[in-house]
N, C-alpha and C. Protein backbone atom coordinates (compact mmCIF):
# COMPACT_ATOMS: atom_id res chain seq x y z
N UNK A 1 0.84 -1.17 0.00
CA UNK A 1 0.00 0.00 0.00
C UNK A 1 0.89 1.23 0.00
N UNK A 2 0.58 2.34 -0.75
CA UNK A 2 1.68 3.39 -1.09
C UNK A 2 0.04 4.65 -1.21
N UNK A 3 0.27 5.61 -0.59
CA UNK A 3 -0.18 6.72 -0.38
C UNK A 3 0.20 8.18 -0.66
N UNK A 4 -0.15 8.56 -1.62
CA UNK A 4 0.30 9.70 -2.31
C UNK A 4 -0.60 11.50 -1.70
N UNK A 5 0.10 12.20 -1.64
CA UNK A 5 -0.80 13.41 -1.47
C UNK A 5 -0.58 14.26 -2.60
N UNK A 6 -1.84 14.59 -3.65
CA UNK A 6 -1.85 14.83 -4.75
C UNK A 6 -1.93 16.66 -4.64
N UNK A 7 -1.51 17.18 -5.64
CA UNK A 7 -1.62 18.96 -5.41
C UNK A 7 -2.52 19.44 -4.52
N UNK A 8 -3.68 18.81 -5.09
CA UNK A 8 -5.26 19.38 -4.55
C UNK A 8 -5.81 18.79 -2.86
N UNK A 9 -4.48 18.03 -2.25
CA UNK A 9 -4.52 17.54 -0.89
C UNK A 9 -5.17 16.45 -0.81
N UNK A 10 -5.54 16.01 -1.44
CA UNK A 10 -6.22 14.74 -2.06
C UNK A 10 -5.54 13.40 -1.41
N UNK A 11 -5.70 12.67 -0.75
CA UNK A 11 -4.86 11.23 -0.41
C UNK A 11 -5.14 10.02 -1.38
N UNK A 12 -4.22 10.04 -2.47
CA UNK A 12 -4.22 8.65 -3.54
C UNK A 12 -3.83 7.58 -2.43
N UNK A 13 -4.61 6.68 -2.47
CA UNK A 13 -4.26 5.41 -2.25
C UNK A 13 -4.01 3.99 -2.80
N UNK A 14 -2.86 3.56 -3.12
CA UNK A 14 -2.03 2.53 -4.45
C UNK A 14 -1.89 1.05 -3.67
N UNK A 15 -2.71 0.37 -4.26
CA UNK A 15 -2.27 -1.33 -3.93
C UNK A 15 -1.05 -1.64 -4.56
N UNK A 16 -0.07 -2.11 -4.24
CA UNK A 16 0.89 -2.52 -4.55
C UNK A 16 0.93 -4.36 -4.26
N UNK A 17 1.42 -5.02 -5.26
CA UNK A 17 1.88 -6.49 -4.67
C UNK A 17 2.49 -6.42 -3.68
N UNK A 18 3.61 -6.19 -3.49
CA UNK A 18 4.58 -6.06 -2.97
C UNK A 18 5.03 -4.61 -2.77
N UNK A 19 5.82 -4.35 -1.16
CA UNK A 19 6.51 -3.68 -0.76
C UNK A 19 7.48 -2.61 -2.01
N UNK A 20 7.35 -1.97 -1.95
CA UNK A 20 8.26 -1.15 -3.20
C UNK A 20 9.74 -0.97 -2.17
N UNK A 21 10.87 -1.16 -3.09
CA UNK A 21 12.29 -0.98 -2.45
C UNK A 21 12.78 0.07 -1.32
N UNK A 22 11.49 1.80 -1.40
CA UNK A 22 11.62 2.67 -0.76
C UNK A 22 10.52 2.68 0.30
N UNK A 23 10.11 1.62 0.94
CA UNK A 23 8.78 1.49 1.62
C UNK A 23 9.28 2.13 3.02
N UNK A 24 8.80 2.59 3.79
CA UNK A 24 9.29 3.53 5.25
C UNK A 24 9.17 2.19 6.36
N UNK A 25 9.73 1.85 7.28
CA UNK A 25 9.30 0.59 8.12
C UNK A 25 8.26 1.19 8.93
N UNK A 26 8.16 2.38 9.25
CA UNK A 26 6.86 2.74 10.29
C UNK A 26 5.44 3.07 9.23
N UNK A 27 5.17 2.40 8.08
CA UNK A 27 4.14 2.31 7.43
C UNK A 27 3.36 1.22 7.68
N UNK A 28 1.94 1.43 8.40
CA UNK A 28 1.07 0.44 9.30
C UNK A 28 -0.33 0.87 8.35
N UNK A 29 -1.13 -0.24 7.99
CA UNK A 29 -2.12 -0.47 7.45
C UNK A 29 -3.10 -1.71 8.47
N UNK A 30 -4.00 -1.15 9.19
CA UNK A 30 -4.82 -2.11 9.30
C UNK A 30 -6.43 -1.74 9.39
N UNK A 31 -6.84 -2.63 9.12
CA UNK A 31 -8.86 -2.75 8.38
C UNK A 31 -9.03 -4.08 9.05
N UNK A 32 -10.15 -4.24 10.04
CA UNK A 32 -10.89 -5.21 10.67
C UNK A 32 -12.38 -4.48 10.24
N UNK A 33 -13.48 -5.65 10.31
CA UNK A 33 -14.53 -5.21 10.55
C UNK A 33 -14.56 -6.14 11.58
N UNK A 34 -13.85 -6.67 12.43
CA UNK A 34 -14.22 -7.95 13.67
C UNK A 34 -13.58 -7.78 14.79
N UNK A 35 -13.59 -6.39 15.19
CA UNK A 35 -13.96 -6.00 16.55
C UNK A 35 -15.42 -6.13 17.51
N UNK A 36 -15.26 -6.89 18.56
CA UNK A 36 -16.66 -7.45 19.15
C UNK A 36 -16.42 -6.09 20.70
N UNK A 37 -16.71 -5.79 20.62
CA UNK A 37 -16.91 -4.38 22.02
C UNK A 37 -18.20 -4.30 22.87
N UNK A 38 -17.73 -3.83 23.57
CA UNK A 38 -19.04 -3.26 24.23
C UNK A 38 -19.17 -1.71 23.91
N UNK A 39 -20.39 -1.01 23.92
CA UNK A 39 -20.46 0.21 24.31
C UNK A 39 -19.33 0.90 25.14
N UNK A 40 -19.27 0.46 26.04
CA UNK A 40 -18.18 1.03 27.06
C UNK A 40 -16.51 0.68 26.19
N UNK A 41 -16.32 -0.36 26.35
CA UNK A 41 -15.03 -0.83 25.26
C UNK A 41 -14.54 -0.14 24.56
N UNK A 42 -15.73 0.28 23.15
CA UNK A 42 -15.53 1.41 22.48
C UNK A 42 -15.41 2.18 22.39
N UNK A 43 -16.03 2.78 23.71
CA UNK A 43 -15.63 4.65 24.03
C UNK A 43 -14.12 5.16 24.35
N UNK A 44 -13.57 3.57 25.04
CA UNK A 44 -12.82 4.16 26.08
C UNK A 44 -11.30 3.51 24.33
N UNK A 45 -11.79 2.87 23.77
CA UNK A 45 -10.72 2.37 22.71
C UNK A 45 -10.82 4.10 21.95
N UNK A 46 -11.99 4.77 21.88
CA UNK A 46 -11.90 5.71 21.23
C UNK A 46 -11.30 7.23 21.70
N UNK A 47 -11.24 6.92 23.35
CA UNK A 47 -10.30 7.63 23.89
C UNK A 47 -9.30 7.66 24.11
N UNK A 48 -8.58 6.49 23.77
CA UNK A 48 -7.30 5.85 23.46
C UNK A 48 -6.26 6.82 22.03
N UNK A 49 -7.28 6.18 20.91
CA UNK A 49 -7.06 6.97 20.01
C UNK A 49 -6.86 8.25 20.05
N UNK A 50 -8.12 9.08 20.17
CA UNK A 50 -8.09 10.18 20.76
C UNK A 50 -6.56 10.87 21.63
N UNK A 51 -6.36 10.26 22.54
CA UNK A 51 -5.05 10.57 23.19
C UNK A 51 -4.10 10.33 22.31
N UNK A 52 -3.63 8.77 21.59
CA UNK A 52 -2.66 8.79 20.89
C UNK A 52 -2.31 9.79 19.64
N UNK A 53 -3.63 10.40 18.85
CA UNK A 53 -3.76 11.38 18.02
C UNK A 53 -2.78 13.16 18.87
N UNK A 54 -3.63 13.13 19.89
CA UNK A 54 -3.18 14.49 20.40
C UNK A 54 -1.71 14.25 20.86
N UNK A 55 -1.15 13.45 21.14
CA UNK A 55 0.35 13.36 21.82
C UNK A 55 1.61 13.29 20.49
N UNK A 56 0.56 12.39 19.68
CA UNK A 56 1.72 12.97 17.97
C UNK A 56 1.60 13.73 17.41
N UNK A 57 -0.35 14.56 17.14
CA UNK A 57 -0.24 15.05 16.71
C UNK A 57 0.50 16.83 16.54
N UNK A 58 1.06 17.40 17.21
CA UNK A 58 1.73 18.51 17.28
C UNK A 58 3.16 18.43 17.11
N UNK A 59 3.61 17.53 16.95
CA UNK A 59 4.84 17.00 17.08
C UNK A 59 5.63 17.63 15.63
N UNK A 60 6.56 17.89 15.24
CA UNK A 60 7.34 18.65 13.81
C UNK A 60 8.62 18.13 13.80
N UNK A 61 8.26 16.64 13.40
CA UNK A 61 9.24 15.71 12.93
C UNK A 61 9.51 16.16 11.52
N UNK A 62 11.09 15.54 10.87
CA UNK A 62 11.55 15.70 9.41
C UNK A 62 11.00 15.23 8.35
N UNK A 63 9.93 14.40 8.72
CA UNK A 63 9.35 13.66 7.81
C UNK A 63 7.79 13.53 8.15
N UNK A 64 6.43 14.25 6.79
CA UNK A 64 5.68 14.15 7.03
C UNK A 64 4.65 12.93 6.95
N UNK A 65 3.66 12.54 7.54
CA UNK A 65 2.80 11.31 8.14
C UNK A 65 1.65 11.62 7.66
N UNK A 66 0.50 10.60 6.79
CA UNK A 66 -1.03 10.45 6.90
C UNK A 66 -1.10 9.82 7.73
N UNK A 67 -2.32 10.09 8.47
CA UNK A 67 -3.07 9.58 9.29
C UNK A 67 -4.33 8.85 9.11
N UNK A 68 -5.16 7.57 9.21
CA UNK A 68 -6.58 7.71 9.14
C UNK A 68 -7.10 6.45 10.59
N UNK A 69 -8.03 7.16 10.97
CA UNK A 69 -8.29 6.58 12.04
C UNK A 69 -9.79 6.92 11.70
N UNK A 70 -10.38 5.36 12.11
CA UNK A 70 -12.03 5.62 12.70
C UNK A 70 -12.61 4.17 13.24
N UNK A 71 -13.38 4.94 13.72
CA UNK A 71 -13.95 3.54 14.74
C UNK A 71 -15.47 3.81 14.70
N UNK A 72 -16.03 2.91 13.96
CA UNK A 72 -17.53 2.93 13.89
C UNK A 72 -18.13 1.51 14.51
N UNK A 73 -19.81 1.61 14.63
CA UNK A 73 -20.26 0.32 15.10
C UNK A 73 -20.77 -0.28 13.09
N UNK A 74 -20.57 -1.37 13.62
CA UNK A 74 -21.36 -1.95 12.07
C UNK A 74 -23.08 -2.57 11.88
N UNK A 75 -23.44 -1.98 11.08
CA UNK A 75 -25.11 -2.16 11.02
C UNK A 75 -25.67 -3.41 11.13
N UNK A 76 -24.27 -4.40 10.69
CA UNK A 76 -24.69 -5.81 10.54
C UNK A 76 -24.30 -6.22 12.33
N UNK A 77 -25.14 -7.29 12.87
CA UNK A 77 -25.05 -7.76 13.75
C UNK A 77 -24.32 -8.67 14.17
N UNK A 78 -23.66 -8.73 15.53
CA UNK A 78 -22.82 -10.13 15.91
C UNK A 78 -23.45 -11.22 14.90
N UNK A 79 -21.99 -12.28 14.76
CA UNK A 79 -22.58 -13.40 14.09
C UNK A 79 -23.09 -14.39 14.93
């Protein structure tokens, strides 16, 4: 997966087979829809986030970072 920011601020996002030779090692991709939570679980996973967002985000490292984070419930029900 390779992520581009296009003129217009736009985030391209590129499937790749494979790792390209210039891949960064702190490049993390993950997608579940099979998180089982509780109400409570979720709030407090979303305050988690929340914190981890605010403690990097201000930070003015040499090298710039996308971000995407979200945490929703899903319409479909436990199986």
């Amino acid at each position: 997966m390779q992520v581009r920011l296009e003129e217009n601020g736009a985030l391209q996002w590129l499937s790749t087979e494979a790792a390209p030779a210039d891949a960064h090692p702190a490049a993390c991709l993950i997608q579940s829809g099979a998180l089982y939570l509780s109400p409570a679980e979720a709030e407090a996973l979303a305050a988690e986030l929340d914190a981890l967002y605010r403690n990097y985000g201000n930070r003015r490292g040499p090298q710039r970072f996308g971000l995407l984070l979200g945490l929703t419930p899903m319409l479909r029900p436990v199986d």
